[in-house]
Each structure stands twice: as structure tokens, then as C-alpha cells.
N, C-alpha and C. Protein backbone atom coordinates (compact mmCIF):
# COMPACT_ATOMS: atom_id res chain seq x y z
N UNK A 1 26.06 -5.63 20.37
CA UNK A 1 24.87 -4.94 19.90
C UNK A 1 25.31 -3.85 18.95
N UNK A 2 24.46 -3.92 17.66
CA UNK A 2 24.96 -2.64 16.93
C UNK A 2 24.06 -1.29 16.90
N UNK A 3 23.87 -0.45 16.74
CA UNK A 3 23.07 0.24 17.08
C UNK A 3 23.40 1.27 15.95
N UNK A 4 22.64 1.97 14.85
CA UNK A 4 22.54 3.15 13.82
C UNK A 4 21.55 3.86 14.06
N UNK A 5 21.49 5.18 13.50
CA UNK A 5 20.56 6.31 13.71
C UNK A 5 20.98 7.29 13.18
N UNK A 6 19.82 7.72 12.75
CA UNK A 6 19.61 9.04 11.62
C UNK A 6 17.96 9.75 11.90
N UNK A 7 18.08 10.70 12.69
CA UNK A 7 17.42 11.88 13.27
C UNK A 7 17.15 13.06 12.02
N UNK A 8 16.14 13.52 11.80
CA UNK A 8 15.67 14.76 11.45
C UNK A 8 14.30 15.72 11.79
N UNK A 9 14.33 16.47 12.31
CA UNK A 9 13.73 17.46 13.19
C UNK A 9 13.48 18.58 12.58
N UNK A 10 12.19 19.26 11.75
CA UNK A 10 12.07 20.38 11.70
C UNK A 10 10.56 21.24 12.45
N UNK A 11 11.10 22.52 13.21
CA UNK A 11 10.19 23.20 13.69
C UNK A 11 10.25 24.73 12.96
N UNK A 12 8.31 25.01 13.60
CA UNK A 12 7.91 26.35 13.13
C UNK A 12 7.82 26.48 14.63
N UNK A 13 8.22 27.67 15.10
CA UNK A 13 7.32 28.50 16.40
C UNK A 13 7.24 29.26 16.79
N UNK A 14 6.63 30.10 15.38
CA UNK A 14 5.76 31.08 15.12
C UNK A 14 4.78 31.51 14.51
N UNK A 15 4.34 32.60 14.77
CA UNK A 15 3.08 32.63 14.12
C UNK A 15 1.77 31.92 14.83
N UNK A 16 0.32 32.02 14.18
CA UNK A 16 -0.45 31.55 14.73
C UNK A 16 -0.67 29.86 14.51
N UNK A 17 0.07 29.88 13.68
CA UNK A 17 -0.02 28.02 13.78
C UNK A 17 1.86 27.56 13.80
N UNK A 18 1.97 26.60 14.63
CA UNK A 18 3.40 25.99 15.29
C UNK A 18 3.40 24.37 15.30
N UNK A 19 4.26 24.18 15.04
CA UNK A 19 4.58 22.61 14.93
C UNK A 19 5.72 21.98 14.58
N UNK A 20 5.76 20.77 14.34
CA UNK A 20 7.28 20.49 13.90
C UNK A 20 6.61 18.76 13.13
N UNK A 21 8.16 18.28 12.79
CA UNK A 21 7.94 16.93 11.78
C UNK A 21 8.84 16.33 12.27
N UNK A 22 9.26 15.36 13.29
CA UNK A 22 10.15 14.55 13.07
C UNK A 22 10.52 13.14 12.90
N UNK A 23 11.23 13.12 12.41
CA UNK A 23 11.48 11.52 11.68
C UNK A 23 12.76 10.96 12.31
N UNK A 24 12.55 9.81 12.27
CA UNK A 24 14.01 8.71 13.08
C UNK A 24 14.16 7.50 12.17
N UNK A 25 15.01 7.65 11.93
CA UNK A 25 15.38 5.44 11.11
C UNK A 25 16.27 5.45 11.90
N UNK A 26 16.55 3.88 12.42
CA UNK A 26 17.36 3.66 13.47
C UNK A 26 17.38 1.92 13.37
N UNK A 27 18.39 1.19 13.44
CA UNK A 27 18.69 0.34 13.27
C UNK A 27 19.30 -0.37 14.23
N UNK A 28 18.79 -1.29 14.80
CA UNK A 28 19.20 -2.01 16.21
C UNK A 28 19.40 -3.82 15.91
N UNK A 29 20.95 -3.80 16.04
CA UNK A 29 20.82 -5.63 16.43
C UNK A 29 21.50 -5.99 17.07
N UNK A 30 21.21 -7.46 17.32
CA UNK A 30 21.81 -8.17 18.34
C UNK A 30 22.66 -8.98 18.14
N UNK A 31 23.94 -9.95 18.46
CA UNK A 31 24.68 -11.35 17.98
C UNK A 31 25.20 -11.49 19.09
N UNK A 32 25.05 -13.23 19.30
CA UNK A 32 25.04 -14.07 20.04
C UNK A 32 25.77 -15.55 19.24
N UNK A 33 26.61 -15.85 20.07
CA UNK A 33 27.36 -17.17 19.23
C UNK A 33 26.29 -18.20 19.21
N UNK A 34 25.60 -18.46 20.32
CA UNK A 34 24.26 -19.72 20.33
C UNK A 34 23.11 -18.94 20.06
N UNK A 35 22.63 -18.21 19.27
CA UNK A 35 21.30 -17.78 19.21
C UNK A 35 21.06 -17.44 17.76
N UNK A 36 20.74 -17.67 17.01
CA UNK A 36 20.79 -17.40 15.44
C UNK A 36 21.68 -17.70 14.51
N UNK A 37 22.39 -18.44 14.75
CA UNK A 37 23.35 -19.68 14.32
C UNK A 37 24.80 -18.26 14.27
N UNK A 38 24.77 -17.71 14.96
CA UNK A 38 25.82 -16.74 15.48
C UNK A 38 25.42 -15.66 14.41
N UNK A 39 24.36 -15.44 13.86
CA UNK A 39 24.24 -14.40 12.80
C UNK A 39 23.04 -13.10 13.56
N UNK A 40 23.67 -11.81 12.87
CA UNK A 40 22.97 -11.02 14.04
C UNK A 40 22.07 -10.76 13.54
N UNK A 41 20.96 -10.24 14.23
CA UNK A 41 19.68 -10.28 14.31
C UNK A 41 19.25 -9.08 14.54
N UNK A 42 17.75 -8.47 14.33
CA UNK A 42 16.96 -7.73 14.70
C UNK A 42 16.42 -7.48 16.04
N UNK A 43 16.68 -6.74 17.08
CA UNK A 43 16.43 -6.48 18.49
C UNK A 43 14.97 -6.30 18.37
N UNK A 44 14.09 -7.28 19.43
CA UNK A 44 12.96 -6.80 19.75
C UNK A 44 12.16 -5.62 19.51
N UNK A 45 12.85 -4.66 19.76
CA UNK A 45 12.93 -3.20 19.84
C UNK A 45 13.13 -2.41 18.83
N UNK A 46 13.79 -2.60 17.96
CA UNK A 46 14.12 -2.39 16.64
C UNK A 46 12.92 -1.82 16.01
N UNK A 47 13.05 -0.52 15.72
CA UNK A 47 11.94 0.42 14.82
C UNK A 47 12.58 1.00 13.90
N UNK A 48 12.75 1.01 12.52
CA UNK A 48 13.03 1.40 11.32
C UNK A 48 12.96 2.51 11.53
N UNK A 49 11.29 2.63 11.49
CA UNK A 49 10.91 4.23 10.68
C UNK A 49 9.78 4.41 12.04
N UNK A 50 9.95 6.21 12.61
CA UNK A 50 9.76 6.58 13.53
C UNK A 50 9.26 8.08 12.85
N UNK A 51 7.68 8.18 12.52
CA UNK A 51 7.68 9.60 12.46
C UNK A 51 6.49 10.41 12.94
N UNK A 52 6.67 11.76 13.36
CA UNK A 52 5.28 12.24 14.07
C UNK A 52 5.32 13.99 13.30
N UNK A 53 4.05 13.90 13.51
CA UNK A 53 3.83 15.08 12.47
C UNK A 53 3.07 16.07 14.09
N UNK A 54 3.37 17.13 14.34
CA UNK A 54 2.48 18.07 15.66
C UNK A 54 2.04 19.08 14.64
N UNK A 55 0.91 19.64 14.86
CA UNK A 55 0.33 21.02 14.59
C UNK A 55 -0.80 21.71 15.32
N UNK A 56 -0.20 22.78 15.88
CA UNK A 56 -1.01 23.45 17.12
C UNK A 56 -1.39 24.87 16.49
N UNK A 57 -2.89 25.33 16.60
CA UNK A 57 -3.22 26.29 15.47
C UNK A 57 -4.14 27.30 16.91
N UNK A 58 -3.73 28.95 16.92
CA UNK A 58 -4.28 29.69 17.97
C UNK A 58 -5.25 30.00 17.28
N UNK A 59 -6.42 29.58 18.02
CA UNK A 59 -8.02 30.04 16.94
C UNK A 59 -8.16 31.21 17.08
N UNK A 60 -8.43 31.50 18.45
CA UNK A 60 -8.35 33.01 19.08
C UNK A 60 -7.64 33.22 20.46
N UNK A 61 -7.39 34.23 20.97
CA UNK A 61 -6.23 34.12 22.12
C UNK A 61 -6.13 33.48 23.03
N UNK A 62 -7.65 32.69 23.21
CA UNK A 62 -7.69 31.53 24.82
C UNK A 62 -7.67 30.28 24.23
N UNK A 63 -8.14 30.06 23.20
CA UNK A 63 -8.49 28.87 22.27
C UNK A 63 -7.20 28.32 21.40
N UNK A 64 -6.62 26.92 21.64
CA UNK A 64 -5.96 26.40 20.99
C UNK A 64 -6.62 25.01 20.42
N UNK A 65 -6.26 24.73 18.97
CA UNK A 65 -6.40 23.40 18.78
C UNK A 65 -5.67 22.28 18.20
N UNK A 66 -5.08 21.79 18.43
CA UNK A 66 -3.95 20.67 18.03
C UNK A 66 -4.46 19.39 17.31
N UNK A 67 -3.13 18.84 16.88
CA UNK A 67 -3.69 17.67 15.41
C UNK A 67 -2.05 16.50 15.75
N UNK A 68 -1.98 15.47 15.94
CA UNK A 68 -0.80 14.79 16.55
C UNK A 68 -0.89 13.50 15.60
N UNK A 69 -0.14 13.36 14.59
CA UNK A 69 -0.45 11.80 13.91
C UNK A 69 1.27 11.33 13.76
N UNK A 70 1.20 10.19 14.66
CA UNK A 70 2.58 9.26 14.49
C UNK A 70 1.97 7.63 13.67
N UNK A 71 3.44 7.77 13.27
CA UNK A 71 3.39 6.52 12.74
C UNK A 71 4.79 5.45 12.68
N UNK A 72 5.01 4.40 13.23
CA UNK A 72 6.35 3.48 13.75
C UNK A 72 5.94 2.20 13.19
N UNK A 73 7.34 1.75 12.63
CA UNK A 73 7.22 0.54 12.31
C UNK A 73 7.13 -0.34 13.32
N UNK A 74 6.34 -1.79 12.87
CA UNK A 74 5.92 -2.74 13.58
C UNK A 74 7.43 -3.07 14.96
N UNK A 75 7.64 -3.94 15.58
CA UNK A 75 8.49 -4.37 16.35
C UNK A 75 8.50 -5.45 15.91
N UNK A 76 9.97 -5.98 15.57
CA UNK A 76 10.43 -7.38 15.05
C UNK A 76 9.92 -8.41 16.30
N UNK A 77 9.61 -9.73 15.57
CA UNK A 77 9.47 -10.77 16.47
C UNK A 77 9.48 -11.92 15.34
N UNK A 78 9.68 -13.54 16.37
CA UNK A 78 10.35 -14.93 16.08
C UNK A 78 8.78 -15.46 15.85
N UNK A 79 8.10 -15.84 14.13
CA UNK A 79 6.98 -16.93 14.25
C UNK A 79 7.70 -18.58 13.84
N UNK A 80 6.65 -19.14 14.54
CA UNK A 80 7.12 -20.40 13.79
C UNK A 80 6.82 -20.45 12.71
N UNK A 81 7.83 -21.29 12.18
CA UNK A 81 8.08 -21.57 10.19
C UNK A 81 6.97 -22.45 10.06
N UNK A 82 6.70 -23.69 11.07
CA UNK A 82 6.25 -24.81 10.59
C UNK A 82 5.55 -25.43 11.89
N UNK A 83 4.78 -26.33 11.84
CA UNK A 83 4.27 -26.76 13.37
C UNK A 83 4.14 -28.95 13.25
N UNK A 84 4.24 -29.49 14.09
CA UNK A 84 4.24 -30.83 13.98
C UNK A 84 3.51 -31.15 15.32
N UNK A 85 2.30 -31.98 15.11
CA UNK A 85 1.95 -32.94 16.21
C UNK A 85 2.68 -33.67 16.74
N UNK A 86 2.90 -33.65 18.59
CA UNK A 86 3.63 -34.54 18.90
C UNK A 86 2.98 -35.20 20.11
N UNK A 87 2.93 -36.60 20.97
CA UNK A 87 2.03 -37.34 21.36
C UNK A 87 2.32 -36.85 23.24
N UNK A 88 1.50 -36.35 23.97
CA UNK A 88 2.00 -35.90 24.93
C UNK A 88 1.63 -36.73 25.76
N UNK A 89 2.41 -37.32 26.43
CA UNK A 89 2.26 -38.76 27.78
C UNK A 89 1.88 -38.00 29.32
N UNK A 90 1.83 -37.07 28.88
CA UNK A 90 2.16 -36.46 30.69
C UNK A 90 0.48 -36.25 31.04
N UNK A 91 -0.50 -36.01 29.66
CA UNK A 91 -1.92 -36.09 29.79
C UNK A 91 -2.28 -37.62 29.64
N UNK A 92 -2.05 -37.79 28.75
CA UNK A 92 -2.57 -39.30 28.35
C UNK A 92 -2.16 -40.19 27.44
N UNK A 93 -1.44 -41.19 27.78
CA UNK A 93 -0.77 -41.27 26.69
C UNK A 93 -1.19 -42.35 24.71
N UNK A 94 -0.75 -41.28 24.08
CA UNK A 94 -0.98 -41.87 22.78
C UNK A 94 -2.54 -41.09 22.32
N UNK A 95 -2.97 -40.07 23.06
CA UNK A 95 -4.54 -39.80 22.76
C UNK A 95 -4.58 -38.45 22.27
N UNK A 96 -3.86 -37.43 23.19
CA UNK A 96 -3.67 -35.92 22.59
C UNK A 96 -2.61 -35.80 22.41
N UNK A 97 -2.14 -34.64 21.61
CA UNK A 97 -1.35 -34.35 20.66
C UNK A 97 -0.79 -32.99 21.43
N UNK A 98 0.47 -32.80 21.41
CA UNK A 98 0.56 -31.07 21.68
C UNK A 98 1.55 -30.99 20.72
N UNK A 99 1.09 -29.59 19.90
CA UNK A 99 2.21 -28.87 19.05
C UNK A 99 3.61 -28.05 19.51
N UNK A 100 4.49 -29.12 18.38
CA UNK A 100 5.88 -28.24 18.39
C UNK A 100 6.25 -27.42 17.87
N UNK A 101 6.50 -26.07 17.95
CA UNK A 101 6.49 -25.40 16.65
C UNK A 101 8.31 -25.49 16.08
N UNK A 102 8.52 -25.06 15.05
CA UNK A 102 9.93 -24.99 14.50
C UNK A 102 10.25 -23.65 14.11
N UNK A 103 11.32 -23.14 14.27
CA UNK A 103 11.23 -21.49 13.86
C UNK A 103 12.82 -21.45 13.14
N UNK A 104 12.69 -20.43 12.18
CA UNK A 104 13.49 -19.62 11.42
C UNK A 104 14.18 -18.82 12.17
N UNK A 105 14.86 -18.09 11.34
CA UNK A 105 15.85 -17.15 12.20
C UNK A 105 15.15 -16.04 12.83
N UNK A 106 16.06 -15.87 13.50
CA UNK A 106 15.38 -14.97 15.02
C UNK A 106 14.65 -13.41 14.19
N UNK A 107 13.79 -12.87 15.12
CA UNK A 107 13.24 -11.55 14.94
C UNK A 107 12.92 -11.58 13.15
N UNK A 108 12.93 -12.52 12.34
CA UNK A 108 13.00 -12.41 10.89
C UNK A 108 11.44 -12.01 10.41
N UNK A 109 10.12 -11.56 11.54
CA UNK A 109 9.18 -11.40 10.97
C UNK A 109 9.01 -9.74 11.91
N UNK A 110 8.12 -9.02 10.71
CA UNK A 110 7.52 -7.61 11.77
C UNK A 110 6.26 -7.54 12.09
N UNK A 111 5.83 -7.02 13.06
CA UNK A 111 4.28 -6.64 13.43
C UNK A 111 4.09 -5.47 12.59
N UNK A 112 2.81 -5.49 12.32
CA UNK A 112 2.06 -4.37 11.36
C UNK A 112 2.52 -2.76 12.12
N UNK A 113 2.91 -2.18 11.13
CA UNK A 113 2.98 -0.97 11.12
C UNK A 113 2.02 -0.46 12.16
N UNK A 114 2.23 0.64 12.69
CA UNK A 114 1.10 1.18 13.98
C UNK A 114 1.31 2.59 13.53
N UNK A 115 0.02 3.36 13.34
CA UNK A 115 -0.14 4.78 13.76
C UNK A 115 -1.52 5.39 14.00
N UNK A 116 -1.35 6.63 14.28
CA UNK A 116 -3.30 7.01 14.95
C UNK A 116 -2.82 8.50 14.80
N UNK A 117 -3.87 8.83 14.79
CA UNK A 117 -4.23 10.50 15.19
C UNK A 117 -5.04 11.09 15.73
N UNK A 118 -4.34 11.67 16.98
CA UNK A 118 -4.75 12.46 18.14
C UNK A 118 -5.48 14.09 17.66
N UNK A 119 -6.55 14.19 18.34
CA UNK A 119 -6.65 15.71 18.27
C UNK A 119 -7.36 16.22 19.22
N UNK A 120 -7.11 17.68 19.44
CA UNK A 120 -7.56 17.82 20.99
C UNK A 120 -8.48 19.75 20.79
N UNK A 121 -8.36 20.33 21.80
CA UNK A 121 -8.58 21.69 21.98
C UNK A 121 -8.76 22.17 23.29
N UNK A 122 -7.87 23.51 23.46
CA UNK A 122 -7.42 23.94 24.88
C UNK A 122 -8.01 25.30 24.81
N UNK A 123 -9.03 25.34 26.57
CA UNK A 123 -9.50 26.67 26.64
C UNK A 123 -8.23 27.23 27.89
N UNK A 124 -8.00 28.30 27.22
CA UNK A 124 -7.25 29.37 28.41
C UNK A 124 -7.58 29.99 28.98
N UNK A 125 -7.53 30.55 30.72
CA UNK A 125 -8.17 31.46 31.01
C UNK A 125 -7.35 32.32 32.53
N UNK A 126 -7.31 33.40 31.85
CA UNK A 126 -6.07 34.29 33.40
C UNK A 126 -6.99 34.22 34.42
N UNK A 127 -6.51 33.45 35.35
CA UNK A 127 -7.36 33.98 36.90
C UNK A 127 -6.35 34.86 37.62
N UNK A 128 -6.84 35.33 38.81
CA UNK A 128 -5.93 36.25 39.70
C UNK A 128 -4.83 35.20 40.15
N UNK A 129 -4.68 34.24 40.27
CA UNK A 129 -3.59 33.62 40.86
C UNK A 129 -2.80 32.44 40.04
N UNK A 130 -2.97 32.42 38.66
CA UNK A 130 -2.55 31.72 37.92
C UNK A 130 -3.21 31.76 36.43
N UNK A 131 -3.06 30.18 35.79
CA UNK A 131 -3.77 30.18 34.38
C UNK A 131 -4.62 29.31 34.69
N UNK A 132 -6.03 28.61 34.48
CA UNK A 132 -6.54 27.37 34.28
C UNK A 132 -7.01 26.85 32.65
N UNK A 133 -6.96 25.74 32.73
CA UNK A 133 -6.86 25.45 31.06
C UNK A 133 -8.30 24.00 31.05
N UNK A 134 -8.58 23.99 30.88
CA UNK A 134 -9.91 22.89 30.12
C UNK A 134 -9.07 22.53 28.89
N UNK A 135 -9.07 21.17 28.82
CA UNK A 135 -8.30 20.37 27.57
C UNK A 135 -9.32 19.35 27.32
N UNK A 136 -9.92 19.10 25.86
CA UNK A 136 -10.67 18.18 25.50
C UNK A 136 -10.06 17.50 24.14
N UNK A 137 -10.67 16.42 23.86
CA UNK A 137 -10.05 15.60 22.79
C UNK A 137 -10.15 14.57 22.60
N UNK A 138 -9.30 13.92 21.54
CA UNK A 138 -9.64 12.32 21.20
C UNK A 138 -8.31 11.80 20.80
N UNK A 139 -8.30 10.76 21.47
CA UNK A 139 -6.74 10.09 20.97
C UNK A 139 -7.00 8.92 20.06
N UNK A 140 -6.42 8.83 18.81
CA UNK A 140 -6.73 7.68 17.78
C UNK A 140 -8.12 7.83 17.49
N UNK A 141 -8.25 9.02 16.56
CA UNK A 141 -9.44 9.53 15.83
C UNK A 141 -10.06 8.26 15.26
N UNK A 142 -8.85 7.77 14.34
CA UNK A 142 -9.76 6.97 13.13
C UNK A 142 -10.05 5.59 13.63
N UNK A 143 -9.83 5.35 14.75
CA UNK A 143 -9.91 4.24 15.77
C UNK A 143 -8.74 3.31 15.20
N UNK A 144 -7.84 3.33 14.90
CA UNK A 144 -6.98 2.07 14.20
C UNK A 144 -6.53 0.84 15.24
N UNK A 145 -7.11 0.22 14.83
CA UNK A 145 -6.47 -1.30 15.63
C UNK A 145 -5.41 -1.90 15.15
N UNK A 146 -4.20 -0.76 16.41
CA UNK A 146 -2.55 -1.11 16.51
C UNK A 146 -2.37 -2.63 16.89
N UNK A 147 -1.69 -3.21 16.48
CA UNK A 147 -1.70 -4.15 17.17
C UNK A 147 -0.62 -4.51 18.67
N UNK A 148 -0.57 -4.32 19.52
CA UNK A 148 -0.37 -4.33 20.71
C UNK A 148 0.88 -5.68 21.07
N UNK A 149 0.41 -6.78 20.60
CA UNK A 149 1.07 -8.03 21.00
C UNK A 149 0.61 -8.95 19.66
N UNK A 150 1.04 -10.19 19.38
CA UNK A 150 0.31 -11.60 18.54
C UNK A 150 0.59 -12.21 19.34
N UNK A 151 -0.81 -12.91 19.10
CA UNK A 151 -1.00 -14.10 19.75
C UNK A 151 -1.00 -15.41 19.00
N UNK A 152 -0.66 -16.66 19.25
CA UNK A 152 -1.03 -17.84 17.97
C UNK A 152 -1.90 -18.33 18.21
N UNK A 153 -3.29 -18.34 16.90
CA UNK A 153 -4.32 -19.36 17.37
C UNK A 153 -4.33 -20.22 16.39
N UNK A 154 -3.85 -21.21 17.19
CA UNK A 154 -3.87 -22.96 17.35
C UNK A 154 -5.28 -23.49 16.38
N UNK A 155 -6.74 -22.84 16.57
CA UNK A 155 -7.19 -23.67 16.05
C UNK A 155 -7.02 -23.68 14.35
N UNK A 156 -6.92 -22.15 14.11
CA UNK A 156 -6.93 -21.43 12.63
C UNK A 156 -5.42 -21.61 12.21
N UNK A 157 -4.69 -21.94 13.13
CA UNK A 157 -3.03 -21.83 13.03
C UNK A 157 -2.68 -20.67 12.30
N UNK A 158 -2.73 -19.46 12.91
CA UNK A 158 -2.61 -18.05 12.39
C UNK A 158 -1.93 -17.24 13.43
N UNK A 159 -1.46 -16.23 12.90
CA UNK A 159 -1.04 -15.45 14.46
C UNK A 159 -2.35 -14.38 14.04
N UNK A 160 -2.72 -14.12 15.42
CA UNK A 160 -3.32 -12.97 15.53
C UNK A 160 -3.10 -11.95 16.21
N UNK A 161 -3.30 -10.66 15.95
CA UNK A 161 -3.56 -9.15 16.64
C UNK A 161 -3.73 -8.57 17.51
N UNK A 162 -3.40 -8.64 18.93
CA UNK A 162 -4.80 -8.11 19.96
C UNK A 162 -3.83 -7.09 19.97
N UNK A 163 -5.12 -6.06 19.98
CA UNK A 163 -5.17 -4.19 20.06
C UNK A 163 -5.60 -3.77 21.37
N UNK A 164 -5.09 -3.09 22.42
CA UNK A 164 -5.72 -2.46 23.15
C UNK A 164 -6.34 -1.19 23.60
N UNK A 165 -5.89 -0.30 22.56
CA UNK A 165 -5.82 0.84 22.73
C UNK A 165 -7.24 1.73 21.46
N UNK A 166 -8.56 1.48 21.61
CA UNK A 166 -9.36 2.12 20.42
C UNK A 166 -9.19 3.33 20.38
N UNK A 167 -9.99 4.15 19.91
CA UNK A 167 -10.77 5.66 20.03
C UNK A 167 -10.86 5.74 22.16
N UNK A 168 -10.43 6.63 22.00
CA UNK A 168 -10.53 6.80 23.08
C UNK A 168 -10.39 8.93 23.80
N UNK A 169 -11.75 9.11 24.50
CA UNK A 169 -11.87 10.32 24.47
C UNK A 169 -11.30 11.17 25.62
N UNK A 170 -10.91 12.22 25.64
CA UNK A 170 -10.22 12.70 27.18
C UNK A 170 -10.81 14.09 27.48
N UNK A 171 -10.55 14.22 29.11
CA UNK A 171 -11.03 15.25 29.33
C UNK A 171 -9.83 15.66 30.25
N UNK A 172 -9.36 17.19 30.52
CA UNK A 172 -8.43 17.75 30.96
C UNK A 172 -8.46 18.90 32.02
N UNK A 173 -8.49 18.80 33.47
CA UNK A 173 -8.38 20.42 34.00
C UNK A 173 -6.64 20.63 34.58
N UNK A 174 -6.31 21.95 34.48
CA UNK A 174 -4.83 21.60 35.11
C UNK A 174 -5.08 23.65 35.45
N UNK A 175 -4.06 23.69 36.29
CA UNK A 175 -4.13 25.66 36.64
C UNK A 175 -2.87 25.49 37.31
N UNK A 176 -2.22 26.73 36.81
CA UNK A 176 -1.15 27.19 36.85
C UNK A 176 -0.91 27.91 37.36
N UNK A 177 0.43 27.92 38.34
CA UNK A 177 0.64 29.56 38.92
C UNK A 177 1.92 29.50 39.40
């Protein structure tokens, strides 16, 4: 397995607005004498480009409001190149057909890029025996449909998308002491 990486990290944390930027390229593969005609390959896992932007802004001394947008390259995966009808006896024979698919070299395709942006806002408040905080917000503002997994559909012979994750809203109590 080979494994590269190149990290960069910058933070503010001060002042009334704090945050940071960081970015990752990172390069992951695999080789195997029987698996890609011994030529190495792209790990499942394998994310290029890795970056998230934080910014947390004090409105007034109890009041915070935050802004969170990442964005990662797709995750490598194996489509088939090509597909062939072949006559399946075990249903019936000579009547239906089940597809074979044929594939190219390993991990040689990526899933769509994925990113969203989170944003939230935190009430603060001193009690006698700690802090309590009310946290409200929305994760994946612009609703983007990440794609999660592909699936192949057979009838359109396409890979498709399924997303699980929409717009989705949160609510927060937590107290401290």
C-alpha cells in the first residue's frame, strides 16, 4: 500500500470572529499481483482533495453563530466497461437472459465530488451551577444531493446516485458544569 499526504491548516482565534481553513491531498493505493493485472490502483478510500472552511462569529456575548462548508473528492470505485447478455439455465432455460458485466481496471472511475454547508447558532447562558447552551441549525443548507453509494440500473443501463443525507434541521440542549 502506498500512502502520500500533504496537510495545510490555518487558524484565527481571536477576536470576535475565529476559524480556520484546512486542506488535505492525500494519495492512497493499493497492488496486488492478481488484481489489476499487478498494476496499482486507487484504494476505495482514496480522497484527493479534502477541504473545510469553519467560521464562528460572537454576535453578542451569549450569542454565537457559525458557518461550516466542506468539500471531498468523490471515492474511487470499479464500473463496468461493457455489459453482454448471457442465457441463464438455472431460471429457465434459453428464455431469460442475465447480464455479465466486463470491467476495466480497478477503482479507474470517481463518484461525484460531495460538499454542503452547515450553519447553526448558540445561545449561552451562566446558571448557578454551570453553563446551558440552546444550539439551533441546519446541516446541508443548499440541500445538495451527495451521493452516498451507485447503484446500476439495468433497465437505463446507467449507474445511479442514491443520496441520503438532504437539508436536514437540528435542535441542541447540553449544560455544563
Amino acid at each position: 500500500m502506498f500512502f502520500r499526504e500533504l496537510t495545510v491548516l490555518v487558524k484565527k482565534q481571536f477576536g470576535k470572529t475565529t476559524g480556520w481553513v484546512g486542506y488535505t491531498w492525500s494519495k492512497t493505493e493499493r497492488q496486488f499481483e492478481n488484481i489489476n493485472f499487478g498494476n496499482p490502483f486507487p484504494y476505495k478510500y482514496d480522497r484527493r482533495h479534502d477541504l473545510s472552511i469553519v467560521a464562528t462569529h460572537k454576535l453578542k456575548e451569549h450569542i454565537d453563530v457559525s458557518a461550516t462548508w466542506v468539500y471531498g473528492t468523490g471515492n474511487a470505485f470499479t464500473m463496468p466497461h461493457s455489459q453482454i447478455n448471457s442465457p441463464d439455465y438455472k431460471i429457465q432455460p434459453m428464455r431469460f437472459a442475465t447480464p455479465l458485466f466486463h470491467f476495466d481496471e480497478r477503482n479507474s472511475y470517481r463518484m461525484p465530488a460531495n460538499h454542503r454547508l452547515d450553519v447553526g447558532i448558540d445561545f449561552h447562558k451562566q446558571k448557578k451551577r454551570g453553563e446551558r447552551t440552546w444550539s439551533f441549525g441546519v446541516y446541508n443548507l443548499y440541500n445538495r444531493k451527495n451521493a452516498y453509494y451507485l447503484e446500476y440500473d439495468s433497465a437505463n443501463q446507467q449507474m445511479v446516485a442514491v443520496s441520503i443525507f438532504p437539508i436536514l434541521p437540528y435542535f441542541r440542549y447540553s449544560f455544563e458544569f
